[in-house]
N, C-alpha and C. Protein backbone atom coordinates (compact mmCIF):
# COMPACT_ATOMS: atom_id res chain seq x y z
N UNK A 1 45.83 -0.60 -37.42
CA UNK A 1 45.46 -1.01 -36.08
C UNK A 1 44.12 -1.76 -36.16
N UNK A 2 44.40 -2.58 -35.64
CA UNK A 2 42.85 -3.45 -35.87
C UNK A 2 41.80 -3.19 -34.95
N UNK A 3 40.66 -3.29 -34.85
CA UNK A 3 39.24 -2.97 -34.59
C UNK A 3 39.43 -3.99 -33.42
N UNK A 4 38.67 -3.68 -31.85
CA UNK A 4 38.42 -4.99 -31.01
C UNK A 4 37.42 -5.67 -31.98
N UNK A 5 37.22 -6.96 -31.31
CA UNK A 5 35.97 -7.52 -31.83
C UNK A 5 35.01 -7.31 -30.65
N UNK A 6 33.58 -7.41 -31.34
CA UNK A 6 32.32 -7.08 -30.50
C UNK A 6 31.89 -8.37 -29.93
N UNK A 7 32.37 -9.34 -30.65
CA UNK A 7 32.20 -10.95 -29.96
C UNK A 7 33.44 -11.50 -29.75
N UNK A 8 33.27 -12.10 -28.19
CA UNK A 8 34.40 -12.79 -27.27
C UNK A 8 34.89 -14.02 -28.34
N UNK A 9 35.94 -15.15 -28.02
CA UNK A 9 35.96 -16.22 -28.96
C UNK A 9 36.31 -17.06 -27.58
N UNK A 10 35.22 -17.50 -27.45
CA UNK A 10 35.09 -18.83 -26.03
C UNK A 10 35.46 -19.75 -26.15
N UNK A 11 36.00 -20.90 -25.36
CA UNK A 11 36.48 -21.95 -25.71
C UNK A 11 34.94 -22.73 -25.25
N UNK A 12 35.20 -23.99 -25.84
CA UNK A 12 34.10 -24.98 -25.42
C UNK A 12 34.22 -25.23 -24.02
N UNK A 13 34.70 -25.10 -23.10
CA UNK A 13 34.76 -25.50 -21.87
C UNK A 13 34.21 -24.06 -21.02
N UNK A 14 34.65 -22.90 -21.50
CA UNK A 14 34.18 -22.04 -21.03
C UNK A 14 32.62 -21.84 -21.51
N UNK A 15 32.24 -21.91 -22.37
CA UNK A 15 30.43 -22.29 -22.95
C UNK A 15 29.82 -23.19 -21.96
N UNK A 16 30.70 -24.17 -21.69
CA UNK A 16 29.81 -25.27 -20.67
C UNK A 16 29.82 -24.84 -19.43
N UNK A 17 30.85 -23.90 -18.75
CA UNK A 17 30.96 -23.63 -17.31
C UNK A 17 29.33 -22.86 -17.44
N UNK A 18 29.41 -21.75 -18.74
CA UNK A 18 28.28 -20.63 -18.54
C UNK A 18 26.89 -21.17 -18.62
N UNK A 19 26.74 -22.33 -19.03
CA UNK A 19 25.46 -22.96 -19.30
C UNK A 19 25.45 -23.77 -17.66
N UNK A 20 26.29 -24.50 -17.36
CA UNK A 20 26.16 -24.88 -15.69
C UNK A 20 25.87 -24.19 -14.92
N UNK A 21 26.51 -22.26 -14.59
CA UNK A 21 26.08 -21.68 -13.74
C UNK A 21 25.19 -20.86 -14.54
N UNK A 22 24.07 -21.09 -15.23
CA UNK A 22 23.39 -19.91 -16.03
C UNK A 22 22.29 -19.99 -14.79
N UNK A 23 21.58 -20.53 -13.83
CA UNK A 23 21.05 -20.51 -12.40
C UNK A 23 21.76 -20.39 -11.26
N UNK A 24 21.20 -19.45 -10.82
CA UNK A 24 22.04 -18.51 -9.38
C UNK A 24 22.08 -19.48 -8.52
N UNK A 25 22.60 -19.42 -7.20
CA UNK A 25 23.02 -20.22 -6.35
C UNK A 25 21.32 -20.35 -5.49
N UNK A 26 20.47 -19.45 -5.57
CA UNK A 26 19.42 -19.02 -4.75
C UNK A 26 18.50 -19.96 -5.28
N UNK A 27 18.70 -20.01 -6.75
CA UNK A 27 17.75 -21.14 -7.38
C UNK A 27 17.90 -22.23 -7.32
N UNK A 28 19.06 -22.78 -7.56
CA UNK A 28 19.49 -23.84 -7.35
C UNK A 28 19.68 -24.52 -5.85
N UNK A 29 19.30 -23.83 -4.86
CA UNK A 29 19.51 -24.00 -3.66
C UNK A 29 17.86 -24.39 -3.01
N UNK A 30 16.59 -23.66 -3.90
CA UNK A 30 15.10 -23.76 -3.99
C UNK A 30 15.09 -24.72 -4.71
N UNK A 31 15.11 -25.45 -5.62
CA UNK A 31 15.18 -26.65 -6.37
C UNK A 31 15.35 -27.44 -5.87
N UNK A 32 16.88 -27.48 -5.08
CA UNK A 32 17.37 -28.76 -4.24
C UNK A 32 16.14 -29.18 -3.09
N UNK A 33 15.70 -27.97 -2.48
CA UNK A 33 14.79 -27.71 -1.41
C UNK A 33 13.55 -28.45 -1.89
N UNK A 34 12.93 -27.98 -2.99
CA UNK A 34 11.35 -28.43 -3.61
C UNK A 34 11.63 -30.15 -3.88
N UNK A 35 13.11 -30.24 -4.42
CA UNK A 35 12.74 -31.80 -4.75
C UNK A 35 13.04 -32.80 -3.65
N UNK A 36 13.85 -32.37 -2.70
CA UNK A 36 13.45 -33.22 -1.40
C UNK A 36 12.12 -32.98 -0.54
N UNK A 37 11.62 -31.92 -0.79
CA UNK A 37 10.18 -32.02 -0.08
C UNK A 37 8.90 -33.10 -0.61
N UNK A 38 9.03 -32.85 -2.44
CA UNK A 38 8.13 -33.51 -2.89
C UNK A 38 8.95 -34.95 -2.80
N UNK A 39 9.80 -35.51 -2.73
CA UNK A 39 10.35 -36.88 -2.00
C UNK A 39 9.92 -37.36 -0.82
N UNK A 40 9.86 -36.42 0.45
CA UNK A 40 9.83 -36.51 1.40
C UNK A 40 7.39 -36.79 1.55
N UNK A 41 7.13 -35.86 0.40
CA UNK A 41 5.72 -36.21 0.19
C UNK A 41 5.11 -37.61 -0.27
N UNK A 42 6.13 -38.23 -1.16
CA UNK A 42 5.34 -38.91 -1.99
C UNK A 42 6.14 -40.26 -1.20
N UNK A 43 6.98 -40.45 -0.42
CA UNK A 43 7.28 -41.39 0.76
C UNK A 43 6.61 -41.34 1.62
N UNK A 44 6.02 -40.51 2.34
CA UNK A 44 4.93 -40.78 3.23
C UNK A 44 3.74 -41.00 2.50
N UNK A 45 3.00 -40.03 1.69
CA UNK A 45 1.38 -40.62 1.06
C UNK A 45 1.71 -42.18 0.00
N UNK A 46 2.77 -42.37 -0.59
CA UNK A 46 2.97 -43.06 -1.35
C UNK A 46 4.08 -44.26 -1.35
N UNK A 47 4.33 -44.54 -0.34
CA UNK A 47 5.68 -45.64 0.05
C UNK A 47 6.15 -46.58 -0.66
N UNK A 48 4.53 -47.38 -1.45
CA UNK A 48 4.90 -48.16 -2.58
C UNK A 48 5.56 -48.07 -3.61
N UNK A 49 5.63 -46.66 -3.66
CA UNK A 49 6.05 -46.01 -5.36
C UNK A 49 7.16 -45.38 -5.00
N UNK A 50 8.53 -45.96 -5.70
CA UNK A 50 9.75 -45.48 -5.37
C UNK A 50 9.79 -44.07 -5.60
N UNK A 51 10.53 -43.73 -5.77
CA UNK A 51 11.69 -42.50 -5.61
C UNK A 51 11.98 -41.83 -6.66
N UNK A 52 12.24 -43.08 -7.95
CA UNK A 52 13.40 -42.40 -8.78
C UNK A 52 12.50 -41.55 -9.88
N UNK A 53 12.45 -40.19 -9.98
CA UNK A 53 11.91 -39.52 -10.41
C UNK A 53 12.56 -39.38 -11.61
N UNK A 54 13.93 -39.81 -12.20
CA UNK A 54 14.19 -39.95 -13.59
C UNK A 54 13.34 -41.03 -14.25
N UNK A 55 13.02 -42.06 -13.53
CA UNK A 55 12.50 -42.83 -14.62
C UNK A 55 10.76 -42.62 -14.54
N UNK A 56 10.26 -41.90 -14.08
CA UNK A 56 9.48 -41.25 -13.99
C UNK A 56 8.00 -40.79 -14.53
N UNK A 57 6.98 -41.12 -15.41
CA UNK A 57 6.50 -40.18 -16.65
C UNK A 57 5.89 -39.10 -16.63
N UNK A 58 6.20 -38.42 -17.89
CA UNK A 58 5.19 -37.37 -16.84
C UNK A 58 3.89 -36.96 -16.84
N UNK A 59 3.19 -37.99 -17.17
CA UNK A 59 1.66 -38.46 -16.60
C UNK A 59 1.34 -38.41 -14.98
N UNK A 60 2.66 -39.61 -14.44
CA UNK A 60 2.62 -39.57 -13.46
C UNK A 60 3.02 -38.44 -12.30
N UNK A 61 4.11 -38.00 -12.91
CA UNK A 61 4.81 -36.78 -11.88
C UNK A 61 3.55 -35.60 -12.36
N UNK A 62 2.74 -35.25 -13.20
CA UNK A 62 1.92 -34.67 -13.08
C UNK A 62 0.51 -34.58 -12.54
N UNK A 63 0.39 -36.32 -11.84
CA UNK A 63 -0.64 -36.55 -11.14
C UNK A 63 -0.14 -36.11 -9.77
N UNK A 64 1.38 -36.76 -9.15
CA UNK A 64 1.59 -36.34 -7.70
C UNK A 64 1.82 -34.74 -7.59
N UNK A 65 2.34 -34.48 -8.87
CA UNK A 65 2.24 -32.69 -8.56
C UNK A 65 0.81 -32.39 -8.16
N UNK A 66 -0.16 -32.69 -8.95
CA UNK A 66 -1.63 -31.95 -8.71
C UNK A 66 -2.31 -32.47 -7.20
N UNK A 67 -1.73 -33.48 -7.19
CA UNK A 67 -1.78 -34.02 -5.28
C UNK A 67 -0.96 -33.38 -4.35
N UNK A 68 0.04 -32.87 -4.37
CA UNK A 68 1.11 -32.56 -4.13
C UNK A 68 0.96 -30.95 -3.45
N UNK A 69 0.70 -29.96 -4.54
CA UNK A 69 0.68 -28.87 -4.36
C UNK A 69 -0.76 -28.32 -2.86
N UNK A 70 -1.37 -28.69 -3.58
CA UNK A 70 -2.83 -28.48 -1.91
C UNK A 70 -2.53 -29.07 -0.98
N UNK A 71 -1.73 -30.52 -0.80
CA UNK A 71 -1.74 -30.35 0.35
C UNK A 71 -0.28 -29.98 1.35
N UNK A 72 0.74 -29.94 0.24
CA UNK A 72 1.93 -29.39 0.83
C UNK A 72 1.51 -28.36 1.91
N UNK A 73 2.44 -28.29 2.92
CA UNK A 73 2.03 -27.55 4.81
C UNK A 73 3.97 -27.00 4.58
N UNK A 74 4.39 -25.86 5.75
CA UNK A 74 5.01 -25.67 6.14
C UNK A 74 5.26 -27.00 7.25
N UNK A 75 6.63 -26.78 7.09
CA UNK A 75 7.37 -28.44 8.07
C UNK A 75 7.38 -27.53 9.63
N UNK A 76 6.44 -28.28 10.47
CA UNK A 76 6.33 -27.55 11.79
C UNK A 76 7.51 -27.52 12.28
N UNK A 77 7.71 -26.40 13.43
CA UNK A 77 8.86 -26.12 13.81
C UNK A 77 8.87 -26.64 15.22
N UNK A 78 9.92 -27.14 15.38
CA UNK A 78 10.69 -27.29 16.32
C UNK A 78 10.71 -26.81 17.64
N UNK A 79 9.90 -27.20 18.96
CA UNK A 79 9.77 -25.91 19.74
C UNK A 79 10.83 -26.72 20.82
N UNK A 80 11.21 -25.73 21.51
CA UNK A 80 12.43 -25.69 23.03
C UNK A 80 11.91 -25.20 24.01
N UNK A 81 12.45 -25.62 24.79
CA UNK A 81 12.09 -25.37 26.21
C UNK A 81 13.08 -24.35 26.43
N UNK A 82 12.03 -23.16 27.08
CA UNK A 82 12.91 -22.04 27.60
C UNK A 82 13.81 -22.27 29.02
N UNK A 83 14.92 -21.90 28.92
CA UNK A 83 15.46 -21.94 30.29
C UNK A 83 15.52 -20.52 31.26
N UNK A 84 14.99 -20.68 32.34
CA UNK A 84 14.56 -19.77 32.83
C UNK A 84 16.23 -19.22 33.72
């Protein structure tokens, strides 16, 4: 009778699913969040300077981070009129 084995035998496709979801939905959902904010930062202080943060260096993305972080604010909220 043979022994289980102590290691699974994965296919390559199943290796890649586990490396895609190896970040929870919570993180990946804060990520999405942080990199449209710092978009949404560096379009208003910075309009001249596109967008595309792949082509990017990171000289630079480490200068708008250190700009970035002090003065980032909570996005004011939204107020309504109560109906009485």
């Amino acid at each position: 009778m043979a022994t289980p084995s102590r290691f699974a035998d994965l296919l390559r496709q199943e290796i890649a699913g586990l490396v895609e979801e190896k970040d929870s939905k919570n993180t990946q959902s804060a990520t999405k969040t942080a990199l449209f904010t710092l978009k949404a930062f560096c379009g208003e202080k910075y309009p001249d300077k596109g967008q595309n943060f792949d082509e990017i260096s990171k000289e630079e993305l480490n200068e708008l981070l250190v700009d970035f972080y002090p003065n980032a604010r909570k996005k004011p909220e939204k107020t309504t009129r109560r109906q009485h």
